[in-house]
N, C-alpha and C. Protein backbone atom coordinates (compact mmCIF):
# COMPACT_ATOMS: atom_id res chain seq x y z
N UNK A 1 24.59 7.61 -31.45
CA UNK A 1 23.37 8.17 -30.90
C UNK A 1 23.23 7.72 -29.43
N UNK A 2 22.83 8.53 -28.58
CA UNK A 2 23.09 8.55 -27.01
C UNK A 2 21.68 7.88 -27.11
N UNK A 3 21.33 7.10 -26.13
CA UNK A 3 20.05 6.33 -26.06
C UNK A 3 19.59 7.07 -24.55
N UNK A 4 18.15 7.30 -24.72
CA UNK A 4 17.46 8.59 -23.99
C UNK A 4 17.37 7.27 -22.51
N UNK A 5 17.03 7.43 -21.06
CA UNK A 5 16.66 6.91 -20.22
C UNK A 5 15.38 6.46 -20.46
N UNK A 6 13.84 5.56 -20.12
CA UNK A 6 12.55 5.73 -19.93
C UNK A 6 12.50 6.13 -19.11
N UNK A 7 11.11 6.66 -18.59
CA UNK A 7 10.93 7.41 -17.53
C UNK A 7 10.25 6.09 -16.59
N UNK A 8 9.48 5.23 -17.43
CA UNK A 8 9.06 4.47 -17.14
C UNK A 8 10.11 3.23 -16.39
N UNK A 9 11.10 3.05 -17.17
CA UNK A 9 12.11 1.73 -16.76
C UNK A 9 12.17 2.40 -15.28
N UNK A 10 12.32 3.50 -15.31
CA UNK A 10 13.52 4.48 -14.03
C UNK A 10 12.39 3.90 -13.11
N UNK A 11 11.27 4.73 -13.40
CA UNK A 11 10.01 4.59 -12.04
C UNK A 11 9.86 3.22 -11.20
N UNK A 12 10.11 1.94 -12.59
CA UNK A 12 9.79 0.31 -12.42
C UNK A 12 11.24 0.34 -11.25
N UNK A 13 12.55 0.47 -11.51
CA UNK A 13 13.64 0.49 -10.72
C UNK A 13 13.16 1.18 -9.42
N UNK A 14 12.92 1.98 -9.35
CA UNK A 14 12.78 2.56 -8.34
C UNK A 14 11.52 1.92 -7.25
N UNK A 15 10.74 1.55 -7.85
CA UNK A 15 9.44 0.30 -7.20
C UNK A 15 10.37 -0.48 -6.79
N UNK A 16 11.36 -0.95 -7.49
CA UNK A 16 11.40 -2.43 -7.41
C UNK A 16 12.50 -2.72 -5.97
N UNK A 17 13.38 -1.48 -6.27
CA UNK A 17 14.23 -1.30 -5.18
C UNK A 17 13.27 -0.86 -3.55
N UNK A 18 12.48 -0.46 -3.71
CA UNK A 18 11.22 0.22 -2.15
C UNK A 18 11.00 -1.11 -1.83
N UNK A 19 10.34 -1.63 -2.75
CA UNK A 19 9.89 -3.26 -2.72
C UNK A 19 10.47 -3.98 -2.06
N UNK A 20 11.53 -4.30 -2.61
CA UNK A 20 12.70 -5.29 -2.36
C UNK A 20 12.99 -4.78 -0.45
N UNK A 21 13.29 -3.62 -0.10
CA UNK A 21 13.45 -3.40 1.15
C UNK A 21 12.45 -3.20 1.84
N UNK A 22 11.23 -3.15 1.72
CA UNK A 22 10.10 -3.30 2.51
C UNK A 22 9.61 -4.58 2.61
N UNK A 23 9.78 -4.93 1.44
CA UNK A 23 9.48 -6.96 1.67
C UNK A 23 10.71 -7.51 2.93
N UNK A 24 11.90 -7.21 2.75
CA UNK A 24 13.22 -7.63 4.03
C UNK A 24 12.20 -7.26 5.33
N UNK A 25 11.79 -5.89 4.87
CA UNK A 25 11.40 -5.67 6.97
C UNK A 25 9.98 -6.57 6.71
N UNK A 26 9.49 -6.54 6.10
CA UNK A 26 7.59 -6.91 6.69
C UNK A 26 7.81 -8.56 7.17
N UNK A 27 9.29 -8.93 6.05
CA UNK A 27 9.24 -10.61 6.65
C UNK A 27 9.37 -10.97 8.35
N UNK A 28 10.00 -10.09 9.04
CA UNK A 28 9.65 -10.67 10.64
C UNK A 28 7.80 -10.24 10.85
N UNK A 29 7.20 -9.61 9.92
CA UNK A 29 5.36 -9.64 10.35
C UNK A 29 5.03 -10.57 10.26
N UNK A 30 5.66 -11.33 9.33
CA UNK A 30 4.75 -12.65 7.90
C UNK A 30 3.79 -11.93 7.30
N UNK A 31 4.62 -10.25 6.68
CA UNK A 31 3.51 -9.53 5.70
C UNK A 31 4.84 -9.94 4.48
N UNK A 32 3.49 -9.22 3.53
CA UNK A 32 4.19 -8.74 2.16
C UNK A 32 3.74 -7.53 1.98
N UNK A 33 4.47 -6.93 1.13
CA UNK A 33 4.49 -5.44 0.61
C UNK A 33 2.62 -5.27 0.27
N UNK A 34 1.92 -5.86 -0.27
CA UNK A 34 0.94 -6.37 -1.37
C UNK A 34 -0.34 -6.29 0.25
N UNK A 35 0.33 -7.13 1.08
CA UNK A 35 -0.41 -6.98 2.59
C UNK A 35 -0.63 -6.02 3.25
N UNK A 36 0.45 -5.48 3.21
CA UNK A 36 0.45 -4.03 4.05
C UNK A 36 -0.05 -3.17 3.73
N UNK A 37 -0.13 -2.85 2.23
CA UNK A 37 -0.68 -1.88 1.11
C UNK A 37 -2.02 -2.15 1.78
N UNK A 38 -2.62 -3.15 2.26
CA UNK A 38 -3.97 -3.23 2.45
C UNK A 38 -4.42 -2.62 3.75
N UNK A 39 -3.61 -3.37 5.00
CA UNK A 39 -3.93 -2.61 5.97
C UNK A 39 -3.36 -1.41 6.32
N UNK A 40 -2.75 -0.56 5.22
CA UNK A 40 -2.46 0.73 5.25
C UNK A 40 -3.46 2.07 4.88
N UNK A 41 -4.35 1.09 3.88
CA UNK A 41 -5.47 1.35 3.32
C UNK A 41 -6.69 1.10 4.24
N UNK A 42 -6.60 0.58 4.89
CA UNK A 42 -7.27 0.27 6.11
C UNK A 42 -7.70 1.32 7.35
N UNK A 43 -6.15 1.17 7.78
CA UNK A 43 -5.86 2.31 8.33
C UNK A 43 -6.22 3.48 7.91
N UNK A 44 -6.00 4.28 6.70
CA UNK A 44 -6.09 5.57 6.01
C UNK A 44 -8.12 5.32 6.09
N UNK A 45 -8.63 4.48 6.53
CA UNK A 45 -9.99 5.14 5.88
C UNK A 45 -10.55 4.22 7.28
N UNK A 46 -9.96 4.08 8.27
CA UNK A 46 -10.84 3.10 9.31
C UNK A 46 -11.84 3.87 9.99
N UNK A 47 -11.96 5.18 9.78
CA UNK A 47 -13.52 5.84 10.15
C UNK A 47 -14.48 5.20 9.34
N UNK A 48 -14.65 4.83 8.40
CA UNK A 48 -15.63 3.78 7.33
C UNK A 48 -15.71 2.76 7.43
N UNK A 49 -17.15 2.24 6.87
CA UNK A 49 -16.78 0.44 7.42
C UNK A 49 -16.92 0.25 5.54
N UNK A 50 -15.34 -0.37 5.51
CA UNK A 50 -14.98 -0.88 4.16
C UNK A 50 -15.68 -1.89 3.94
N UNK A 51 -15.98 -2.70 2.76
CA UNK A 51 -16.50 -3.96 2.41
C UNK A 51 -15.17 -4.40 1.08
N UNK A 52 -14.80 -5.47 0.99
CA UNK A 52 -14.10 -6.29 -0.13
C UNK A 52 -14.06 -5.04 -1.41
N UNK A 53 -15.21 -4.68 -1.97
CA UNK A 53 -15.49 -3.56 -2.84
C UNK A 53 -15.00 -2.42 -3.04
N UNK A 54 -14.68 -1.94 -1.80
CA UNK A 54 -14.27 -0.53 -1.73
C UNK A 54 -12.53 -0.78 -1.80
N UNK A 55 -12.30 -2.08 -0.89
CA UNK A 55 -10.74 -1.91 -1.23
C UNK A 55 -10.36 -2.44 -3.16
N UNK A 56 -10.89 -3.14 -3.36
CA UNK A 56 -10.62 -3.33 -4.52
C UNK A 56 -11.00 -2.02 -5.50
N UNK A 57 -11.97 -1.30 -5.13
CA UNK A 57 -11.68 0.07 -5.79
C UNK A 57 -10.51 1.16 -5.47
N UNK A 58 -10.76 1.22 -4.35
CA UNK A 58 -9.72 2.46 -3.53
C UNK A 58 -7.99 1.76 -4.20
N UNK A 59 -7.93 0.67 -4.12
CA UNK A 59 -6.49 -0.05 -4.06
C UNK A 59 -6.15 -0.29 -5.39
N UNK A 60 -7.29 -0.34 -6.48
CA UNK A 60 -7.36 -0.52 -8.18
C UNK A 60 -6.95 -1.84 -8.10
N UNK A 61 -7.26 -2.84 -7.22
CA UNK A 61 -6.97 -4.66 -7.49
C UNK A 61 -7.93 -5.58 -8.32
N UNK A 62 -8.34 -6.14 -8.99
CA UNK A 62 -9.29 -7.27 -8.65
C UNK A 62 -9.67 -7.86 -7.95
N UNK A 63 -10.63 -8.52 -8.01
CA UNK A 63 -11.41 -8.91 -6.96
C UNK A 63 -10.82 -10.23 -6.74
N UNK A 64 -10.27 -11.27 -7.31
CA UNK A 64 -9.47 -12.44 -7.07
C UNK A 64 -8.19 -11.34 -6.44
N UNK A 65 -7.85 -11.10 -6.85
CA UNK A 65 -6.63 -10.37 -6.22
C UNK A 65 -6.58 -10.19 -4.52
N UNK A 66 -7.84 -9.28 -4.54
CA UNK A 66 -8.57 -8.85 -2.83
C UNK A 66 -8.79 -10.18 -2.30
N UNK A 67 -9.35 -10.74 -2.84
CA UNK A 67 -9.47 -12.22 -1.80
C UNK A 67 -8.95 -13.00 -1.30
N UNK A 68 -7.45 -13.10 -2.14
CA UNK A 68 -6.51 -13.47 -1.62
C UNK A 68 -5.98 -13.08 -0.77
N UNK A 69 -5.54 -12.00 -0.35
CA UNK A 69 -4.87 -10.75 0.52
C UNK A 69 -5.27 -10.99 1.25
N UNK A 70 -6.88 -10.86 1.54
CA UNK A 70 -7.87 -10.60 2.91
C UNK A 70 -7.83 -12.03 3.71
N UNK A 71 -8.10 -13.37 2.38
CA UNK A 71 -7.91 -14.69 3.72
C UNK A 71 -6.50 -14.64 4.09
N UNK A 72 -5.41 -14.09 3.20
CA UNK A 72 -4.25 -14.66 4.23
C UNK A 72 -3.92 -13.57 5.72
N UNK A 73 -4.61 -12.07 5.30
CA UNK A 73 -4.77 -11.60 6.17
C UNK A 73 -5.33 -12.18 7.55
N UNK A 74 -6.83 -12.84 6.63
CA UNK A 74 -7.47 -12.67 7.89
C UNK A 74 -7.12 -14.32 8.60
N UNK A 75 -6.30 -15.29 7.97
CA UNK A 75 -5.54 -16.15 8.64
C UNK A 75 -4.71 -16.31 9.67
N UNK A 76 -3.85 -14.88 9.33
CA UNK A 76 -2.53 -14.29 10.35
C UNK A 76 -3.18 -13.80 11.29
N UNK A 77 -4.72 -13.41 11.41
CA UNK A 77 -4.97 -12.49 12.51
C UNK A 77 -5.11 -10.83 12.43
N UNK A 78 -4.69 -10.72 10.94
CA UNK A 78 -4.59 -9.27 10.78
C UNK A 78 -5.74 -8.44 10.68
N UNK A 79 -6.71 -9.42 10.28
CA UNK A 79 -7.81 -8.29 10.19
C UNK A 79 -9.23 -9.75 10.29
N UNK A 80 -10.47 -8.62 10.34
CA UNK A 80 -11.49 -9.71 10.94
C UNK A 80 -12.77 -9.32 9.68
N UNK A 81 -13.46 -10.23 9.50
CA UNK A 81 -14.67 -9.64 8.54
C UNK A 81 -16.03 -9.71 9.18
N UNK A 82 -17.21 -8.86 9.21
CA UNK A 82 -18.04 -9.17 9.91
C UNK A 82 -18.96 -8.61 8.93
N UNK A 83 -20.06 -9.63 9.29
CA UNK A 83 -21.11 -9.60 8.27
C UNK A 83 -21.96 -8.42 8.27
N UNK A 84 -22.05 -7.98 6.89
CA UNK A 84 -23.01 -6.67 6.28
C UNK A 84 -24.57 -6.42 6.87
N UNK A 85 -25.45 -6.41 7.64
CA UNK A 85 -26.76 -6.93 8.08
C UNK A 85 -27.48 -6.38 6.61
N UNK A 86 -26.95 -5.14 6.35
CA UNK A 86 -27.73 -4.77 4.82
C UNK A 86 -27.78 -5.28 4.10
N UNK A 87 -26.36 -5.96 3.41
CA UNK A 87 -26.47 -6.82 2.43
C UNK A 87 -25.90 -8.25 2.53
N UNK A 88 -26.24 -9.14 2.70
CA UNK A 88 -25.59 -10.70 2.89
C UNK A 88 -24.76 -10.81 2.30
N UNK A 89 -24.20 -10.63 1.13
CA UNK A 89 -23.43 -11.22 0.23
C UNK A 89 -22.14 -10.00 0.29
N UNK A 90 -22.40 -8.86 1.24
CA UNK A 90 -20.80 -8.33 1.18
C UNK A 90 -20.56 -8.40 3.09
N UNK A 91 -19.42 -8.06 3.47
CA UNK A 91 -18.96 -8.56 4.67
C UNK A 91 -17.77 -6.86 4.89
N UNK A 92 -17.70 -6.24 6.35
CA UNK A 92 -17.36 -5.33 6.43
C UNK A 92 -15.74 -5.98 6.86
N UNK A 93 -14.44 -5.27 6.32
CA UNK A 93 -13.35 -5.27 6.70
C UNK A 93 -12.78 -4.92 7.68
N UNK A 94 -12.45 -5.53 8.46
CA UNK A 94 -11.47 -4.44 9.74
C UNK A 94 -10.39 -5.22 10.36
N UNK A 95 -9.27 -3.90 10.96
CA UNK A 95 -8.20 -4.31 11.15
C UNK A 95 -8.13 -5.18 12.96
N UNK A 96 -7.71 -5.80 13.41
CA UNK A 96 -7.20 -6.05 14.62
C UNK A 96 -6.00 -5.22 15.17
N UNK A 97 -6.51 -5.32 17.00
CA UNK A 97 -5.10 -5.07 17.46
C UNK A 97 -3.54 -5.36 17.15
N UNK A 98 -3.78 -6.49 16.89
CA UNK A 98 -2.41 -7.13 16.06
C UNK A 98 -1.96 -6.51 15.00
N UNK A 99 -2.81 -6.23 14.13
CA UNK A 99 -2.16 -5.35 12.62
C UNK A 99 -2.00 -3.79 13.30
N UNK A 100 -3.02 -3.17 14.18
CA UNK A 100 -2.29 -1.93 14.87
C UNK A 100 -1.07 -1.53 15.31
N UNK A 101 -0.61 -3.00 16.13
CA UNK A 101 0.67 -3.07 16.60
C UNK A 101 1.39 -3.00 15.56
N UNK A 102 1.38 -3.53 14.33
CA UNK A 102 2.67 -4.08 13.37
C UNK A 102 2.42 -2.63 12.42
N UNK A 103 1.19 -1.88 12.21
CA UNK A 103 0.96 -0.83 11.71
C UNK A 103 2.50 0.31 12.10
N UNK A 104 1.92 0.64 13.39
CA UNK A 104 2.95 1.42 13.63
C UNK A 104 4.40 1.18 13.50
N UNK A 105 4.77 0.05 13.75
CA UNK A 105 6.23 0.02 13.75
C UNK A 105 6.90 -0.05 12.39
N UNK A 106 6.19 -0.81 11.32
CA UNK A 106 6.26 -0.90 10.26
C UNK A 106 5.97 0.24 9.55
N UNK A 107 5.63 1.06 9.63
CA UNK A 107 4.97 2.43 9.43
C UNK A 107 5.91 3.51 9.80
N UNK A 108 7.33 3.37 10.82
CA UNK A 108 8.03 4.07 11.09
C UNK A 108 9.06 3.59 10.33
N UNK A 109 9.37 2.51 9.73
CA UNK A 109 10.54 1.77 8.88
C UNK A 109 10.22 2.42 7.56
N UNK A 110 8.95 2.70 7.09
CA UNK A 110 8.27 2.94 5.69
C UNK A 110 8.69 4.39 5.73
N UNK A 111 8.48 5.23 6.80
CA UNK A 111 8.91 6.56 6.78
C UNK A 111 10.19 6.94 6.32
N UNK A 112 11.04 6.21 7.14
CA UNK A 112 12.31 6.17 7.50
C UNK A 112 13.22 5.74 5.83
N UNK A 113 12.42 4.95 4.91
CA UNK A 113 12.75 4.59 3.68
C UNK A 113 12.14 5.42 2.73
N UNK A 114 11.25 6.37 3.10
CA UNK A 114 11.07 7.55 2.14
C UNK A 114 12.00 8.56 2.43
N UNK A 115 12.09 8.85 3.55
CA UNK A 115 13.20 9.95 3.66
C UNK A 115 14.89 9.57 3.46
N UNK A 116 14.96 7.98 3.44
CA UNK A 116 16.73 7.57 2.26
C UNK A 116 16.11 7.91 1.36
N UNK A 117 14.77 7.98 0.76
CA UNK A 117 14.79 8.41 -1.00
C UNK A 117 14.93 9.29 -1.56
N UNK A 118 14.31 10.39 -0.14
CA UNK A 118 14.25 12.46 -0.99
C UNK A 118 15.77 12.71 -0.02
N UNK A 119 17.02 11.71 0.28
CA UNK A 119 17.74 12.39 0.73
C UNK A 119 18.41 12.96 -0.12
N UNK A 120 18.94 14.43 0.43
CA UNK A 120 19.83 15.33 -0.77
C UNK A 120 19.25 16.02 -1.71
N UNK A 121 17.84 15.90 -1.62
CA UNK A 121 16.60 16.54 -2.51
C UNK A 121 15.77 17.39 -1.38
N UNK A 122 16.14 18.99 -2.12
CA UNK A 122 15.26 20.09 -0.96
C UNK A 122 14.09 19.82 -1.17
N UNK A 123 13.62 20.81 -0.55
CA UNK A 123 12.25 20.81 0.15
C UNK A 123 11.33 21.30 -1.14
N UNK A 124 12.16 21.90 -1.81
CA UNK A 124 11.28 23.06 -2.96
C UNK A 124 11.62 22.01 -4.35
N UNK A 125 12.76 20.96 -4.33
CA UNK A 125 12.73 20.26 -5.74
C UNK A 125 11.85 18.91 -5.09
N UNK A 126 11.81 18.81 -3.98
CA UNK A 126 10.63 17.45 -3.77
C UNK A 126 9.15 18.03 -4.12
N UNK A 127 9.01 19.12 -3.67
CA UNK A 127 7.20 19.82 -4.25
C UNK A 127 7.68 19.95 -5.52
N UNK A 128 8.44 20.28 -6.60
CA UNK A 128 8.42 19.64 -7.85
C UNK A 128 8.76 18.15 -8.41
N UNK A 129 9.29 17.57 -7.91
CA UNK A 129 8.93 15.86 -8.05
C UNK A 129 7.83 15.63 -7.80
N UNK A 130 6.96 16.00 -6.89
CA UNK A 130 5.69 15.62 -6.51
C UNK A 130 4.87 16.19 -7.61
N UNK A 131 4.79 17.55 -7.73
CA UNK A 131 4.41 17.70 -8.95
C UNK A 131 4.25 16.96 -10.31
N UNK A 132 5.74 16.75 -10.67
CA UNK A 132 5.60 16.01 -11.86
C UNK A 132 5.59 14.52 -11.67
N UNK A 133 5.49 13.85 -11.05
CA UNK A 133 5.00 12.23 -10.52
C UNK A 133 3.11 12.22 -10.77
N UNK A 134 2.49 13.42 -10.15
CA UNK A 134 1.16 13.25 -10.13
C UNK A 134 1.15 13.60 -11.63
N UNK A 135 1.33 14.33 -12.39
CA UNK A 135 1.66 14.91 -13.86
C UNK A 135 1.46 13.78 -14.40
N UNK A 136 2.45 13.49 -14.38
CA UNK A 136 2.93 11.59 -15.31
C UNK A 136 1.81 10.77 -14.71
N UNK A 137 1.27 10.18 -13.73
CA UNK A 137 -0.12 9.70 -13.41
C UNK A 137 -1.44 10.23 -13.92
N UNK A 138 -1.86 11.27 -13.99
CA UNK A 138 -2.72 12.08 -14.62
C UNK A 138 -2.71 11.78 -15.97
N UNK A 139 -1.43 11.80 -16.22
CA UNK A 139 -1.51 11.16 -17.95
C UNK A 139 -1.49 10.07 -18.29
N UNK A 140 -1.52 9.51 -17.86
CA UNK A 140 -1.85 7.85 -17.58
C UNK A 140 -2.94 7.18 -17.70
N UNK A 141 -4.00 8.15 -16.88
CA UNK A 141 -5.01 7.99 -16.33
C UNK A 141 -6.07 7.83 -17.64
């Protein structure tokens, strides 16, 4: 009996390998994969003034999780917190010049490692991967 692939093992391999080479480049930032995810998220919504809350929703983390991220962020310089006047007890997120700088360049390496992934995959079977990736998430959900 031929033993079927998971779809799941495949997907975890495939994380683990993005991972593994995005952790190599972010180490000249002193990011991690886990870091960047944040101020990428950052980036994607910096018309808003985020609070701790929203990334831990938008990002699906915990809240020990977020806190960690944000002091070592906001240790390195990457990002700054400034207090809520509405509410005391939450604090608005934002990025620095410094994470702008490392945004972009890091951001052209991230490109550059999606397109080794859809290489050799047209244009018309990647809008069906995409398809069935959101599919398999949806069912998840």
């Amino acid at each position: 009996m031929e033993e079927k692939v998971l779809i799941g093992f495949l997907i975890k391999q495939i994380h683990i390998a993005f991972e593994t080479r995005c952790h190599k480049n972010l180490q000249r930032y002193n990011l991690t994969p886990s870091q960047m995810d944040v101020l990428l998220y950052l980036k994607k919504h910096e018309e808003d003034t985020l609070t701790q809350r929203d990334l831990e929703t938008g990002l699906t983390l915990k809240n020990p999780t977020v806190t960690g991220l944000l002091n070592r962020l906001e240790e390195k310089g990457f990002i700054t917190r400034e207090q809520n006047l509405n509410d005391k007890r939450s604090k608005f997120i934002k990025m620095t010049d410094k994470s702008e700088r490392v945004l972009e360049d890091a951001y052209l390496y991230i490109q550059e490692l999606d397109a080794k992934m859809l290489n050799g995959i047209s244009e018309e079977e990647q809008e069906q991967l995409f398809k069935h990736i959101y599919k398999i998430l949806d069912n998840l959900k």
